[in-house]
Protein backbone atom coordinates (compact mmCIF):
# COMPACT_ATOMS: atom_id res chain seq x y z
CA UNK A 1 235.31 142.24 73.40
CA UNK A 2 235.80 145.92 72.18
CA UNK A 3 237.39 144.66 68.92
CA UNK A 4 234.19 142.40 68.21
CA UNK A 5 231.82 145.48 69.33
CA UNK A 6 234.48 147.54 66.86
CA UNK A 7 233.32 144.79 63.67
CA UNK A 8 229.80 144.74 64.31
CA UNK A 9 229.37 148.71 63.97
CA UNK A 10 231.47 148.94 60.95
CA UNK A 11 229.59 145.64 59.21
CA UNK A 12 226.63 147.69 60.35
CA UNK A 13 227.40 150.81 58.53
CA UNK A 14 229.21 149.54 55.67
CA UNK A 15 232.62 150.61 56.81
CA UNK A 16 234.42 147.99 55.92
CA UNK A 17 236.09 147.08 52.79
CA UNK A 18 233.02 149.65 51.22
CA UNK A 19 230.50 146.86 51.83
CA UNK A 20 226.81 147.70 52.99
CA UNK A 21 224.33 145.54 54.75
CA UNK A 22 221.80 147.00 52.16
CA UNK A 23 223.80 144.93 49.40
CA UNK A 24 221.23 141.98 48.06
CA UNK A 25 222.15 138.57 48.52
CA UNK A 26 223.34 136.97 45.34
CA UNK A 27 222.69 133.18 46.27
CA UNK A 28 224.08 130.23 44.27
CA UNK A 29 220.96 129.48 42.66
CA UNK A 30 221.19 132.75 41.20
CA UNK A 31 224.27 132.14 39.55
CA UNK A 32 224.61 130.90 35.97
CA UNK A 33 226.46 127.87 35.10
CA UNK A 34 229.38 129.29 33.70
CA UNK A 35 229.80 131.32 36.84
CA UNK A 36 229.88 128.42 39.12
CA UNK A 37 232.27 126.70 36.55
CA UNK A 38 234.76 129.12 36.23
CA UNK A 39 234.70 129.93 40.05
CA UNK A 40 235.46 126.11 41.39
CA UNK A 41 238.09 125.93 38.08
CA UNK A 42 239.71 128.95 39.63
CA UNK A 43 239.79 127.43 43.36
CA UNK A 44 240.83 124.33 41.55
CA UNK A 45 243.62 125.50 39.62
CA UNK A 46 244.74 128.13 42.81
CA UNK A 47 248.79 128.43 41.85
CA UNK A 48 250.03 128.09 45.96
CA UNK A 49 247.73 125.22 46.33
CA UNK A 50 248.05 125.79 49.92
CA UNK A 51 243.93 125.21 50.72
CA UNK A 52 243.59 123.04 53.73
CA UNK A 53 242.63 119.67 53.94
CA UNK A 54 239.49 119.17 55.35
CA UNK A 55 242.10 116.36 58.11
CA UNK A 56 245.28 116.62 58.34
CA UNK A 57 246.13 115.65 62.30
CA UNK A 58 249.61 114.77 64.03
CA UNK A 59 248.42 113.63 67.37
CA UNK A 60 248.67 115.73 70.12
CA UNK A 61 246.35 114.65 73.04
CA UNK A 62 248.37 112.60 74.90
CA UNK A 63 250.52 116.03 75.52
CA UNK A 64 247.54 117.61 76.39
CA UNK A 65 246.36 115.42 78.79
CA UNK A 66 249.83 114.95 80.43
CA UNK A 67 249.17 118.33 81.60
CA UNK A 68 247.93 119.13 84.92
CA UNK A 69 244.42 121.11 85.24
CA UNK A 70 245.72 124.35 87.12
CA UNK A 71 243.86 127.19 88.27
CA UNK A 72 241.50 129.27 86.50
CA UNK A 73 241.31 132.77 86.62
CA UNK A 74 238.35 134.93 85.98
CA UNK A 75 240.15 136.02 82.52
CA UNK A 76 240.84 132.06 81.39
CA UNK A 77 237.33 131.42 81.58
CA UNK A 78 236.26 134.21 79.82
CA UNK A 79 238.40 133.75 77.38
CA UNK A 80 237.51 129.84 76.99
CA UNK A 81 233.27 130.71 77.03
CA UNK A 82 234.58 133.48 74.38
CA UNK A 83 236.94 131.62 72.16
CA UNK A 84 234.49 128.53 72.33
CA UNK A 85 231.36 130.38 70.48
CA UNK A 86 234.03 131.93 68.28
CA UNK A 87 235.46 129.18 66.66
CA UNK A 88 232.12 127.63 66.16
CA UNK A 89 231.04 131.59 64.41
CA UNK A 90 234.01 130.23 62.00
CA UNK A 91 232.41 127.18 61.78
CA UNK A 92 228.73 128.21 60.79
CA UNK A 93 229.71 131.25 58.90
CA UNK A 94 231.64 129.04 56.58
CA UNK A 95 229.14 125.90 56.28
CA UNK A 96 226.69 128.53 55.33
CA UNK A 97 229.02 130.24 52.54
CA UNK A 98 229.42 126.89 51.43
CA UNK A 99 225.75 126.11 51.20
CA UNK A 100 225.87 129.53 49.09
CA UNK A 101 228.49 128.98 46.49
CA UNK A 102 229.52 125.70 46.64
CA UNK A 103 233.69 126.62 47.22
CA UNK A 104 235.36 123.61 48.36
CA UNK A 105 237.42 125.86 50.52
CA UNK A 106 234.32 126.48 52.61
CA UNK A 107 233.45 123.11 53.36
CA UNK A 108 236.80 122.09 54.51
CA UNK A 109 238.12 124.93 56.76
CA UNK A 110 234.24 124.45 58.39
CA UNK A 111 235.68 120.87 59.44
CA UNK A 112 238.86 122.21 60.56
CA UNK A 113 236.86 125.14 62.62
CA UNK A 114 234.74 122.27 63.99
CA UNK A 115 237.80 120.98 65.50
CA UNK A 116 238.77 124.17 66.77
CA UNK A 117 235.59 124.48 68.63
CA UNK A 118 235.78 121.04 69.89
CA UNK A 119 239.31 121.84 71.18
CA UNK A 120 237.84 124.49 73.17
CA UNK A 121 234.89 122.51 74.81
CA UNK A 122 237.99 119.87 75.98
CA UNK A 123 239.44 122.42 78.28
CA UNK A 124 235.68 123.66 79.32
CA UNK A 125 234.73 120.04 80.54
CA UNK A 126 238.07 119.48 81.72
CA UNK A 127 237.64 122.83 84.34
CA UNK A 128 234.16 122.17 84.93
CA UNK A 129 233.10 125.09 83.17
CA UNK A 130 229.75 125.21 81.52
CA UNK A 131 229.63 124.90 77.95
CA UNK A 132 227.73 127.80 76.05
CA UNK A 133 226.90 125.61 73.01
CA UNK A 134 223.60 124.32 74.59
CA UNK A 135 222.35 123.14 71.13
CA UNK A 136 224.88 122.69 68.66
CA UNK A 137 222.84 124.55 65.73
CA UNK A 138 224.17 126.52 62.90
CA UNK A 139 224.01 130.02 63.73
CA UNK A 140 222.72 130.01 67.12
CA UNK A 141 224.86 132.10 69.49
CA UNK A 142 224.51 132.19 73.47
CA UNK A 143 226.44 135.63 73.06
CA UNK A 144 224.17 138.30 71.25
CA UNK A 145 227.26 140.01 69.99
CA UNK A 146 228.62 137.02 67.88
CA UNK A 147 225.08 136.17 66.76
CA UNK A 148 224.49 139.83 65.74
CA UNK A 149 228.25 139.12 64.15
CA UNK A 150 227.12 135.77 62.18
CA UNK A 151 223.85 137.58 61.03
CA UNK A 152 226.33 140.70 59.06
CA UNK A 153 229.06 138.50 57.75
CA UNK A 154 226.32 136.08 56.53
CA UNK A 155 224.54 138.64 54.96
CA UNK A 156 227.74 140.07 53.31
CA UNK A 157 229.13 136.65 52.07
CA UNK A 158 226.06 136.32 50.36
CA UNK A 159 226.32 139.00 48.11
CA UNK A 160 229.21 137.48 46.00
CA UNK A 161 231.89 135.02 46.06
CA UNK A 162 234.54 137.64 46.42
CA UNK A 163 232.28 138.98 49.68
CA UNK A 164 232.51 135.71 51.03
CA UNK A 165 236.41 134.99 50.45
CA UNK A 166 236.76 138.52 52.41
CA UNK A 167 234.65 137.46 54.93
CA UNK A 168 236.53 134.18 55.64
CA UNK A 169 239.58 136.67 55.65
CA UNK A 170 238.36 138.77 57.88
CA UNK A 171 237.06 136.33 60.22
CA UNK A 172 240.95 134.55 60.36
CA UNK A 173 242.26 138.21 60.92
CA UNK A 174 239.61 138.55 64.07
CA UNK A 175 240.38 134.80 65.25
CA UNK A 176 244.00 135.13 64.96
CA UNK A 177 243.81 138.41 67.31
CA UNK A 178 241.80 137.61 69.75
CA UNK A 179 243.75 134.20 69.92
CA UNK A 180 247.04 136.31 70.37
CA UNK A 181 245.01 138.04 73.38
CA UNK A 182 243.72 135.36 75.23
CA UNK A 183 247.25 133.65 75.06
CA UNK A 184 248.69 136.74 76.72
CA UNK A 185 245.89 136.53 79.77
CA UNK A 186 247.11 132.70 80.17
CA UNK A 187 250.05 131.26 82.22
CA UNK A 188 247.71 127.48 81.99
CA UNK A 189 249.74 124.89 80.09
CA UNK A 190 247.01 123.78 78.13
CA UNK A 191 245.25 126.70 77.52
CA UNK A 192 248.35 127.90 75.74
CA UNK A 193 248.94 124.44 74.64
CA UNK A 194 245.40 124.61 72.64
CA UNK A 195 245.65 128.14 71.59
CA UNK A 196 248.76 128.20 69.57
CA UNK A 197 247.47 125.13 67.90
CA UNK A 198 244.26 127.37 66.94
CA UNK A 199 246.46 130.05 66.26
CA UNK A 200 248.53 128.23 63.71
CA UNK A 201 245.66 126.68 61.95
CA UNK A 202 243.84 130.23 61.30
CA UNK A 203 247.02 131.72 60.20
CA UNK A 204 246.90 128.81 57.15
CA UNK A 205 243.15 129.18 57.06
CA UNK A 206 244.29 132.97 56.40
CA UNK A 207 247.02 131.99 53.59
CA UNK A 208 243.84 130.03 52.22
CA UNK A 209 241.59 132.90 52.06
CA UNK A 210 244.05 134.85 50.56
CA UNK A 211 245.26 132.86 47.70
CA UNK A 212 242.05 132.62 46.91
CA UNK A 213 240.94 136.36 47.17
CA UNK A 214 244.64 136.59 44.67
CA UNK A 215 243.40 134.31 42.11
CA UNK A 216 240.07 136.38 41.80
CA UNK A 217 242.47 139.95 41.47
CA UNK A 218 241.14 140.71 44.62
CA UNK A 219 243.03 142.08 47.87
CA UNK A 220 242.42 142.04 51.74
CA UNK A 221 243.25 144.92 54.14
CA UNK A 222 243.60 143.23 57.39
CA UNK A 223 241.29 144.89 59.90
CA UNK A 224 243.29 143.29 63.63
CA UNK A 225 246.03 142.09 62.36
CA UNK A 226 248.97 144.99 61.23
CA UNK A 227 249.78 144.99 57.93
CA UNK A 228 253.25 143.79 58.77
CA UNK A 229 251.86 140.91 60.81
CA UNK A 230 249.46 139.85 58.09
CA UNK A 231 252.02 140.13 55.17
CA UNK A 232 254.53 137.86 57.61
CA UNK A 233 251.67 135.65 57.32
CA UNK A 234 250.77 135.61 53.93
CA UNK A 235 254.47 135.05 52.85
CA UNK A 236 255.04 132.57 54.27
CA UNK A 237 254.05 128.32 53.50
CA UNK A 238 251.19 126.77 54.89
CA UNK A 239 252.84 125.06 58.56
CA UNK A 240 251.88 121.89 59.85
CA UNK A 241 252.18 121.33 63.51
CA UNK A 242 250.82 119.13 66.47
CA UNK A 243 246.99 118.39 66.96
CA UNK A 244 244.74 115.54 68.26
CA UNK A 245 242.01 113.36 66.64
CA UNK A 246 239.85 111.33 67.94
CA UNK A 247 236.92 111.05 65.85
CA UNK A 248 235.31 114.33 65.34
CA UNK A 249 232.42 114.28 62.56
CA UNK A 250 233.45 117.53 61.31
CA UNK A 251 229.47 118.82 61.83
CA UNK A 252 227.53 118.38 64.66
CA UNK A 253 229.97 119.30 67.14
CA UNK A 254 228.89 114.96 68.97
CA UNK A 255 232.59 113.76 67.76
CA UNK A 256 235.71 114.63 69.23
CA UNK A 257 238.76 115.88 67.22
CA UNK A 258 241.01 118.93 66.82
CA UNK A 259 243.78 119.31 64.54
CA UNK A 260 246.55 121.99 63.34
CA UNK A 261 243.84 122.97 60.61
């Protein structure tokens, strides 16, 4: 993915947003008090109120599974093996902001990424396609790319809560275009089916990040995205569309459950 390759160089050398990976990490337990209090009163009080739930599922599955298992090009499952360790990048990138700073907003888009993952391994069992999550452990990566890509946003979230919001910002901006890609490669029914429902959940995981990045006088440049597409996004309210759930722990990736989140 030349856009990925693109990120990692730029995290590398500090080019974006001005950041540098020689920043030091700021961890929670460096924080004072007040700091923490006036940080989860500010994601508290957020005026859109638009931050996900951590479930919020209209079933979908029996649509899905309506759907007949059609043929799979070499570009559909690349895309799934891709878009499978990508949601679950969200996923661990998140939980480990979370573990950082303690933002509610951390822990519950994590669960919804967890059922984006989830969605993804679905279509990878249902084409017999082997599944690259071998062990299901917070930031472990099959693809050195995305673990070289969860090593620098890590490290950057960690420097401050304001690094982090941008960083779960900039992830949604990645996710939401290479989601737009794979859909054009796709003529499957349920890929398509699967991938707009991603698609729909990272654009309100993006009005999330934002609102929050707002309350803090903060900004994001999207980096994929163009400005026009991201401000369409922005504007606009939080949508709620189809999904399935069936169960899915929201952790360990052993449940089963994916949802317009």
């Amino acid at each position: 993915m030349k856009s990925l390759i693109t990120l990692i160089a730029a995290l590398t050398i500090g080019g974006v947003g001005g950041w540098s990976l020689g920043n030091q990490p700021e961890p929670q337990n460096q924080m004072n008090a007040e700091q923490n209090r006036q940080a989860n009163q500010m994601e508290q009080t957020d005026s859109r109120n638009d931050m996900p739930a951590a479930a919020d599922f209209v079933s979908l599955r029996p649509a899905l599974e309506s759907l007949p298992a059609e043929t799979l090009s070499v570009d559909e499952r690349a895309g799934l093996l891709w878009m499978r360790e990508e949601e679950k990048l969200a996923r661990d990138v998140y939980t480990t902001l979370y573990e950082a700073w303690g933002l509610q907003i951390f822990v519950n888009i994590a669960q919804s990424e967890q059922t984006h993952t989830e969605a993804v391994r679905d279509l990878l069992e249902k084409y017999d396609v082997a599944d690259p999550v071998t062990v299901d452990t917070v930031g472990i990566f099959t693809d050195p790319d995305l673990q070289q890509l969860y090593d620098d946003l890590t490290a950057r979230g960690l420097t401050s809560i304001e690094e982090a919001l941008q960083v779960g910002a900039l992830i949604e901006d990645l996710d939401i275009y290479d989601l737009t890609q794979e859909i054009a490669k796709t003529d499957n029914q349920d890929i398509v089916l699967v991938y707009e429902n991603l698609t729909r959940g990272s654009r309100n995981h993006m009005r999330a990040f934002t609102s929050q990045l707002t309350a803090r006088g903060e900004t994001y440049t999207p980096e994929y995205l163009t400005q026009t597409e991201y401000d369409a996004i922005v504007s606009t309210e939080q949508e709620r569309g189809g999904g399935y759930s069936s169960g899915g722990n929201g952790s360990g990736g052993n449940g089963r459950g994916w949802g317009n989140q």
